[in-house]
C-alpha atoms as a PDB file:
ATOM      1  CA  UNK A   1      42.672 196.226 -24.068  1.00  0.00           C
ATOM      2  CA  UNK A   2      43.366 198.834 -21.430  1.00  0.00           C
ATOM      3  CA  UNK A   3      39.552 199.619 -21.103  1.00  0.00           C
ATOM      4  CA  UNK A   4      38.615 196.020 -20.679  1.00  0.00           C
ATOM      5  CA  UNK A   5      40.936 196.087 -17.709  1.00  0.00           C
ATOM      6  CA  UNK A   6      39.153 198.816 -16.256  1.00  0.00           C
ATOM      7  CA  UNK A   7      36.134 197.416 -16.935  1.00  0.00           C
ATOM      8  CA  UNK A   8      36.561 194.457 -15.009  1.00  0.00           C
ATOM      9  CA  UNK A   9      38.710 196.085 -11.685  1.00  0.00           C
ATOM     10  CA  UNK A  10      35.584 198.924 -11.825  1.00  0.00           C
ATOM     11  CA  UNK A  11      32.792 195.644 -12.230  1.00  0.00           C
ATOM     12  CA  UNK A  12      35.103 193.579  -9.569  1.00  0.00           C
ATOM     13  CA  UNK A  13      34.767 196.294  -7.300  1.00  0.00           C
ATOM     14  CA  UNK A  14      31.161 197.108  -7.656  1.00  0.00           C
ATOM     15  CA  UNK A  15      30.358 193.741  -7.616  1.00  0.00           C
ATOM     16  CA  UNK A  16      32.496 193.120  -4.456  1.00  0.00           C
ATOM     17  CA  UNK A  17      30.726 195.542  -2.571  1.00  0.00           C
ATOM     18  CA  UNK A  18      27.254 195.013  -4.268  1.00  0.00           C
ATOM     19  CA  UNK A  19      27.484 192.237  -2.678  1.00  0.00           C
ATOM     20  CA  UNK A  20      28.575 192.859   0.799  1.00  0.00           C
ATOM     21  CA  UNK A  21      26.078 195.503   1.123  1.00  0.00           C
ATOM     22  CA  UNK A  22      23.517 193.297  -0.421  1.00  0.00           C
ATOM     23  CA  UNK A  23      24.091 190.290   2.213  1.00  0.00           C
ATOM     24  CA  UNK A  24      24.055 193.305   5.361  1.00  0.00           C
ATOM     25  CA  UNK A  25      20.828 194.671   3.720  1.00  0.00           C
ATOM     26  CA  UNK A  26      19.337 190.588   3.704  1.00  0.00           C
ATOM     27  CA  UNK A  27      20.900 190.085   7.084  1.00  0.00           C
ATOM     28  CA  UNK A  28      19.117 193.361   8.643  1.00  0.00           C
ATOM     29  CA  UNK A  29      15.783 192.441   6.973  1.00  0.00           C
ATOM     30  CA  UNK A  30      16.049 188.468   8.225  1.00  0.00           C
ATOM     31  CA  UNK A  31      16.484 189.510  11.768  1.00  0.00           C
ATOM     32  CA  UNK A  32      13.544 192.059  11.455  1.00  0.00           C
ATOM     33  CA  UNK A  33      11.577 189.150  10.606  1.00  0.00           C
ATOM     34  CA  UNK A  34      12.576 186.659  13.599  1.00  0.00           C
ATOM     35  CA  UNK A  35      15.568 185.235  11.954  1.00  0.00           C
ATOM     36  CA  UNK A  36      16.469 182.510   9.910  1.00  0.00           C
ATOM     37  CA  UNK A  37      14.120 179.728   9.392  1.00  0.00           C
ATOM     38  CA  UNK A  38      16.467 177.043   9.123  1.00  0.00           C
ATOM     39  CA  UNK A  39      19.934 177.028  10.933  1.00  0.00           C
ATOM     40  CA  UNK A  40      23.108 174.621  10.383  1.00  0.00           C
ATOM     41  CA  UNK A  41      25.604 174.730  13.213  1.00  0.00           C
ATOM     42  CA  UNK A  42      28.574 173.282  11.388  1.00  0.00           C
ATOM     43  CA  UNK A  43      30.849 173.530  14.294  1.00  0.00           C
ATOM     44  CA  UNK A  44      28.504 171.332  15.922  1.00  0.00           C
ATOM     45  CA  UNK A  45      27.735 168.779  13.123  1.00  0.00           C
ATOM     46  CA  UNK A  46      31.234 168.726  12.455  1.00  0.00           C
ATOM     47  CA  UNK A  47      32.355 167.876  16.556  1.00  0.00           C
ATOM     48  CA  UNK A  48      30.350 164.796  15.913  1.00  0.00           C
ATOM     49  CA  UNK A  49      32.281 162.890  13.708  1.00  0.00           C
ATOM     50  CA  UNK A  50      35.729 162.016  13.552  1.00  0.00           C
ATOM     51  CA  UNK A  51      38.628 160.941  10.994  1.00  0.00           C
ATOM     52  CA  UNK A  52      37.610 160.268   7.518  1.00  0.00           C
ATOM     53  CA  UNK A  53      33.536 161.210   8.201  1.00  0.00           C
ATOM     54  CA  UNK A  54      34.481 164.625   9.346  1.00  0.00           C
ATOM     55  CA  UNK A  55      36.864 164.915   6.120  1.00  0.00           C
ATOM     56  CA  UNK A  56      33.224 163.799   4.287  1.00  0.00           C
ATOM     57  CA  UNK A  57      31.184 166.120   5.884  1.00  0.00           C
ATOM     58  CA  UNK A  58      33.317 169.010   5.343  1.00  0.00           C
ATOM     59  CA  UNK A  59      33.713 168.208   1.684  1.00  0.00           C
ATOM     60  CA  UNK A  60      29.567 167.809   1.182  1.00  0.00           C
ATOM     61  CA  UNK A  61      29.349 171.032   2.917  1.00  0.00           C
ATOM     62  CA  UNK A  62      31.714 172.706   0.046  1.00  0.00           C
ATOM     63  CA  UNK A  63      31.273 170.773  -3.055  1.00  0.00           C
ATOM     64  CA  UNK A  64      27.360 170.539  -2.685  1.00  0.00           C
ATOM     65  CA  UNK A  65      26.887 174.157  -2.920  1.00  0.00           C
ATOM     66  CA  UNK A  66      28.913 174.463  -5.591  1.00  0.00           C
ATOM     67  CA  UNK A  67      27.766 171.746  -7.722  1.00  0.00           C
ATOM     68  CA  UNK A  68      23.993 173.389  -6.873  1.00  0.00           C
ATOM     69  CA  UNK A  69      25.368 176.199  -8.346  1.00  0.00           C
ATOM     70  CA  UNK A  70      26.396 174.870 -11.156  1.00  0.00           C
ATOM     71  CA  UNK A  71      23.588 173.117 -11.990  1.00  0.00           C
ATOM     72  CA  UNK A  72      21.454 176.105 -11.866  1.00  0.00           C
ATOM     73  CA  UNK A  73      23.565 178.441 -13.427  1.00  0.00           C
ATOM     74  CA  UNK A  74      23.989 175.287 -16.955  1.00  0.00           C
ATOM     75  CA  UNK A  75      20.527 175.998 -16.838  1.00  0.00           C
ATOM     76  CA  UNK A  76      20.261 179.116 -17.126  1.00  0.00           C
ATOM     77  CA  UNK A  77      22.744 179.341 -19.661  1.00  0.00           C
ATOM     78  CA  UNK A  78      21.260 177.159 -21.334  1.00  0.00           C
ATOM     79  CA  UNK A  79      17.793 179.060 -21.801  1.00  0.00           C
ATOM     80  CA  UNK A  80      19.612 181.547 -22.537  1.00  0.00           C
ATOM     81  CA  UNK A  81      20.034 180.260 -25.906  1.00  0.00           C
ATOM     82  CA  UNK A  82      16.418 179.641 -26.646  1.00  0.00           C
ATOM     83  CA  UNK A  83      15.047 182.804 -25.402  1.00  0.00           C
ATOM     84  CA  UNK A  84      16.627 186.079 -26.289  1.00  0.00           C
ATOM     85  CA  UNK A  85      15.492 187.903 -24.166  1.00  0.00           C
ATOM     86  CA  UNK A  86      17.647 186.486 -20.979  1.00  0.00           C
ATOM     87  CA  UNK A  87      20.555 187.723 -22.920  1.00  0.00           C
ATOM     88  CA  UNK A  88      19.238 191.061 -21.596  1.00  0.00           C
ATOM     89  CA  UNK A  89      20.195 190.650 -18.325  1.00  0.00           C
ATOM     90  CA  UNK A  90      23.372 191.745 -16.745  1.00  0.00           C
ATOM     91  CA  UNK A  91      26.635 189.851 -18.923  1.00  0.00           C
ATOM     92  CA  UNK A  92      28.656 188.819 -15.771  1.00  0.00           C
ATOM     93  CA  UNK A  93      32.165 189.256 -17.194  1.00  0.00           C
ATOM     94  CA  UNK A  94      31.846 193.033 -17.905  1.00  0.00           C
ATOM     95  CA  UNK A  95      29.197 193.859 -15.559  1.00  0.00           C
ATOM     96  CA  UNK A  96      27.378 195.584 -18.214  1.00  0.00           C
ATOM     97  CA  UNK A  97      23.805 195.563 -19.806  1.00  0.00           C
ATOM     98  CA  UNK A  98      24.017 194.171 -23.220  1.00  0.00           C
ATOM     99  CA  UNK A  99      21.610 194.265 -25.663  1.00  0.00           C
ATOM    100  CA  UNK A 100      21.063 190.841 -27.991  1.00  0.00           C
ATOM    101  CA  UNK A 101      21.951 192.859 -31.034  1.00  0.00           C
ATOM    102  CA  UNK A 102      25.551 193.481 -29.189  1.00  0.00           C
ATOM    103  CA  UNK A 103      26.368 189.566 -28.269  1.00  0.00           C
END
């Protein structure tokens, strides 16, 4: 029990800044390149409506990403199931490698 707790403050943590580092590293190599291709200025898109269609904007911009998300990551779970070998790949509630023979 106390090693699963570990576990997942040590994968938390890597993850955390895995991820931080990761999005400095993509931010670096995007402005190397001549910056993003496509930019959304939500202050701006947002200034333009009012009352309820603001409220609707600002829920599209939060729930479609997320739903996206989801989508893709059903799907991948799901083919998961019919090929072994994505089972492989990095179990993202320990943070470890696991093998198939260990699921």
């Amino acid at each position: 029990m106390l090693t699963n707790i570990k576990l997942s403050l040590i994968s938390f943590t890597f993850n955390f800044f895995a991820v931080f580092f990761l999005g400095m590293l993509i931010t670096k190599i995007v402005s190397i390149f001549g910056g993003p291709w496509i930019k959304a200025d939500l202050s701006s898109i947002l200034a333009n409506h009012h009352g309820i269609s603001k409220l609707l904007m600002a829920a599209v911009f939060i729930f479609v990403p997320l739903f996206a998300f989801d989508f893709f990551y059903y799907w991948f779970h799901r083919s998961q199931h019919t090929m072994p070998w994505l089972w492989i790949l990095p179990n993202t509630t320990t943070g470890l490698f696991l093998s198939p023979l260990e699921n």
